[in-house]
N, C-alpha and C. Protein backbone atom coordinates (compact mmCIF):
# COMPACT_ATOMS: atom_id res chain seq x y z
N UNK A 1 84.54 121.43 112.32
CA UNK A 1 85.63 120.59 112.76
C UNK A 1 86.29 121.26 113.96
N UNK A 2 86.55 120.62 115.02
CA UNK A 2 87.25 121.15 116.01
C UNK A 2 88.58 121.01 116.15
N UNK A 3 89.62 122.00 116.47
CA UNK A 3 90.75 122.63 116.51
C UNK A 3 91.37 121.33 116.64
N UNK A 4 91.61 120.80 117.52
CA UNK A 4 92.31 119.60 117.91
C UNK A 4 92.25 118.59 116.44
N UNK A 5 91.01 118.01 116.31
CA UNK A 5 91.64 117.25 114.85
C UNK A 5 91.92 117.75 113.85
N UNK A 6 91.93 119.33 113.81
CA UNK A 6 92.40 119.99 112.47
C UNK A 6 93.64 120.08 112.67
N UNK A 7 94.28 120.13 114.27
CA UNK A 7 95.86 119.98 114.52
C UNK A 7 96.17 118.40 113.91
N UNK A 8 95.42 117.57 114.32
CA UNK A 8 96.07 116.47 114.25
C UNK A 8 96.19 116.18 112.42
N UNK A 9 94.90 116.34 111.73
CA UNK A 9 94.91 116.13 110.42
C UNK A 9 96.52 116.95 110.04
N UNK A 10 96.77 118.08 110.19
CA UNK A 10 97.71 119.10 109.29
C UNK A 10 99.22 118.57 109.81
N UNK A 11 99.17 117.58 111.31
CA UNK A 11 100.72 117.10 111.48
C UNK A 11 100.15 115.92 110.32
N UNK A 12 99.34 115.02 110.60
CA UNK A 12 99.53 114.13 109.80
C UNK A 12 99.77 114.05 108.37
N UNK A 13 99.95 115.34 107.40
CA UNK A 13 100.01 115.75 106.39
C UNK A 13 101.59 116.25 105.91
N UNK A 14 101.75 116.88 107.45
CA UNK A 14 103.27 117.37 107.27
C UNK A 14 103.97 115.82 107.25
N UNK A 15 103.90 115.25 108.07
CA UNK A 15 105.12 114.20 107.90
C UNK A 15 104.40 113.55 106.78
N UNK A 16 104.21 113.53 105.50
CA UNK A 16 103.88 112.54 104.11
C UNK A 16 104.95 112.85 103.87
N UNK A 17 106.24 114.33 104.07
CA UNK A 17 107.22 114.29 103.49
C UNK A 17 108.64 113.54 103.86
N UNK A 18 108.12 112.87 105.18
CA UNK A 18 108.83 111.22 105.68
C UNK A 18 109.06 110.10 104.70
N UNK A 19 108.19 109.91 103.85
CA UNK A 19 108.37 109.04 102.85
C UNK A 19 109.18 109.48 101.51
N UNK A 20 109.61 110.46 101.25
CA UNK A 20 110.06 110.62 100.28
C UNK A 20 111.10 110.57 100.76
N UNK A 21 111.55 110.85 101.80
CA UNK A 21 113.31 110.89 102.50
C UNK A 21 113.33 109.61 102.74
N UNK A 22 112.54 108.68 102.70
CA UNK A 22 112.97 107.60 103.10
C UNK A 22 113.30 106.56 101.89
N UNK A 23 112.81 107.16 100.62
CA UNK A 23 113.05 106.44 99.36
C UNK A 23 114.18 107.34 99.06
N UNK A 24 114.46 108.83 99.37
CA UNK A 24 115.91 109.22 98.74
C UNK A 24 116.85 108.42 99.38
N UNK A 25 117.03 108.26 100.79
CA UNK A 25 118.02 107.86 101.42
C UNK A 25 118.40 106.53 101.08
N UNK A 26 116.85 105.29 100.63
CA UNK A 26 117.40 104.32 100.22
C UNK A 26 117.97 104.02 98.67
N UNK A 27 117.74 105.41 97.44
CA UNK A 27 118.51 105.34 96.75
C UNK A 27 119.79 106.02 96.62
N UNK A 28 119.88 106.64 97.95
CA UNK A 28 121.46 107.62 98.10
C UNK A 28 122.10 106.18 98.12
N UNK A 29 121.95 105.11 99.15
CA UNK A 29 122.92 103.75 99.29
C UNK A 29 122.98 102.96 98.41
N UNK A 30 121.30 102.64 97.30
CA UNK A 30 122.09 102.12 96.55
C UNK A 30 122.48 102.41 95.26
N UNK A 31 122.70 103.40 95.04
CA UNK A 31 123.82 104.05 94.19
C UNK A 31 125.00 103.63 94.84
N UNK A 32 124.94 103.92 95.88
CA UNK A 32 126.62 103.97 96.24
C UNK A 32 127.29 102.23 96.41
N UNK A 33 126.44 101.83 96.76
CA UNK A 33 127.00 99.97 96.53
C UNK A 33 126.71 99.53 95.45
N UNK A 34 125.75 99.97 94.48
CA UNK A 34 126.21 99.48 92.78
C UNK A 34 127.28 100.41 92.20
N UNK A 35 127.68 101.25 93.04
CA UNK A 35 129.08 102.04 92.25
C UNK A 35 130.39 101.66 92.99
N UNK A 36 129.93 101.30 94.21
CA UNK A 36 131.26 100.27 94.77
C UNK A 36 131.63 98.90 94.08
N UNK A 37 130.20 98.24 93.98
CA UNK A 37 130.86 97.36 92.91
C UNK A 37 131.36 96.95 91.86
N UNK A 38 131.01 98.11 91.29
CA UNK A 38 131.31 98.03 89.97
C UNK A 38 132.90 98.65 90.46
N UNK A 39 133.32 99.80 90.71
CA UNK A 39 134.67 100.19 90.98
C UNK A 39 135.32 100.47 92.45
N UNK A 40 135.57 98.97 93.18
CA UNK A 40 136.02 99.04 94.60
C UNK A 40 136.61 100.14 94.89
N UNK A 41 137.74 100.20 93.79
CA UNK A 41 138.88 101.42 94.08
C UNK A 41 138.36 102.72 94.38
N UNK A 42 137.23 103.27 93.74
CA UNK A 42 136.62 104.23 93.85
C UNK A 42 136.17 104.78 95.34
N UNK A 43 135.42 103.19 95.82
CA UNK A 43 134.35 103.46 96.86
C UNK A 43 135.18 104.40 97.79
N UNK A 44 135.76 104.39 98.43
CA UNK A 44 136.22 105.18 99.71
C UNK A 44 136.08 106.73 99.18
N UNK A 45 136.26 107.13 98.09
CA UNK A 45 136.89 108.72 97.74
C UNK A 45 134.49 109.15 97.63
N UNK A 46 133.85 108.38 97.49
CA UNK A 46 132.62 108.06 97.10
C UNK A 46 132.12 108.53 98.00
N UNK A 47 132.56 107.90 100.03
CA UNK A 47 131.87 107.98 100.76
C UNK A 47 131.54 109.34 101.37
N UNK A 48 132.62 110.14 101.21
CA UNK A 48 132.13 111.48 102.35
C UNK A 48 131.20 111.98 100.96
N UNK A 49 131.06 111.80 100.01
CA UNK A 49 129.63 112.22 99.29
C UNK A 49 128.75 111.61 99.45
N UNK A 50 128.52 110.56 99.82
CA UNK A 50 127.40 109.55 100.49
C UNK A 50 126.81 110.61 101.78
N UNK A 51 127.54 110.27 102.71
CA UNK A 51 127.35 111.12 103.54
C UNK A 51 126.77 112.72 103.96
N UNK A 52 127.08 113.07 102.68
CA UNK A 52 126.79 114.44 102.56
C UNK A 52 125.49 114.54 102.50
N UNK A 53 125.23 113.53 101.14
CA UNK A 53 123.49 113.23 100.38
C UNK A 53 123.03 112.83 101.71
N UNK A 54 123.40 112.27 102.53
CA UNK A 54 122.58 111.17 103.73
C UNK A 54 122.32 112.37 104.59
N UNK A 55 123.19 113.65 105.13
CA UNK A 55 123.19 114.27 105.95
C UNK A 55 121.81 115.22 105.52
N UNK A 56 121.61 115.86 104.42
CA UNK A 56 121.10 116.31 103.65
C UNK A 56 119.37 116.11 103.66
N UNK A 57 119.43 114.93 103.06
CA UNK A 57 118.36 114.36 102.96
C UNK A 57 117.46 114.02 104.36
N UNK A 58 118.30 113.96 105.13
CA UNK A 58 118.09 113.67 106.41
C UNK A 58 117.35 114.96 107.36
N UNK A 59 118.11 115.80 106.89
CA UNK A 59 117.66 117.40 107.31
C UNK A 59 116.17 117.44 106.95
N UNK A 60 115.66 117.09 105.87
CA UNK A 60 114.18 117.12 105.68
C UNK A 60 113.22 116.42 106.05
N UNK A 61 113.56 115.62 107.16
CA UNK A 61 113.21 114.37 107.62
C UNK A 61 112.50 115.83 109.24
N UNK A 62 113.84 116.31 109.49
CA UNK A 62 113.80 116.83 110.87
C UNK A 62 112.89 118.08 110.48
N UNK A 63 113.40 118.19 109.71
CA UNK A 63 112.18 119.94 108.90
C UNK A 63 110.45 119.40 108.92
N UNK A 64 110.50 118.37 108.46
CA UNK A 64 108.99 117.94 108.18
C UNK A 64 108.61 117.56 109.55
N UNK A 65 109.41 116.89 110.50
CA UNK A 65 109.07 116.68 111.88
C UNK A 65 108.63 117.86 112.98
N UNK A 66 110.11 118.85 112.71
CA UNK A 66 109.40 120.22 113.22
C UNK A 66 108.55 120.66 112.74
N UNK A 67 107.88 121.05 111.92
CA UNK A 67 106.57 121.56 111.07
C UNK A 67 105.70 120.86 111.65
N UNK A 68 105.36 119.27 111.85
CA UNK A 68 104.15 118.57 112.58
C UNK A 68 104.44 118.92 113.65
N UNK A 69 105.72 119.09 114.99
CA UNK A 69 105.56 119.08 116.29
C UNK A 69 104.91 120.87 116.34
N UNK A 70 105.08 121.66 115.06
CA UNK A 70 105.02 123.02 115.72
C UNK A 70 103.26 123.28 115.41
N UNK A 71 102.77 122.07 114.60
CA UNK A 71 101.66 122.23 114.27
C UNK A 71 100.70 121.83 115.40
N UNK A 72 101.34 121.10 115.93
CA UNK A 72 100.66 119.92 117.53
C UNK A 72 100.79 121.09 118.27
N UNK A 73 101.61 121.33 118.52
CA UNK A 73 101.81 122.11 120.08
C UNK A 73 101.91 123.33 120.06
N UNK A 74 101.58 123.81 118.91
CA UNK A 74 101.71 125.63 119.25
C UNK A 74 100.31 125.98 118.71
């Protein structure tokens, strides 16, 4: 196998961990709008923990991205 598609196979492997951030993030929200509805009053004190999970989760999004760009190009 030559270098080049063994780069390309091992990014394409790193970002599989794109999909799992992308199912946390869509159950970080809806947690948080079936817990708004159920207790409006709540939601606001809710959100900067939303946020936190979102910021979070998000970070592994950019981790798995650097890992494929450092796998491409270095």
């Amino acid at each position: 196998m030559e270098l080049e598609a063994a780069k390309q196979i091992g990014a394409g492997l790193a970002t599989i961990g794109l999909a799992g951030v992308g199912v946390g993030i869509g159950s970080i929200f809806a947690a948080y709008i079936s817990a708004g509805i159920r207790n409006p009053a709540a939601a606001p004190k809710m959100f900067g923990n939303v946020m936190l999970g979102f910021a979070l989760t998000e970070a592994i999004a950019l981790f798995a991205l650097l890992i494929a760009f450092l796998i491409l190009f270095a």
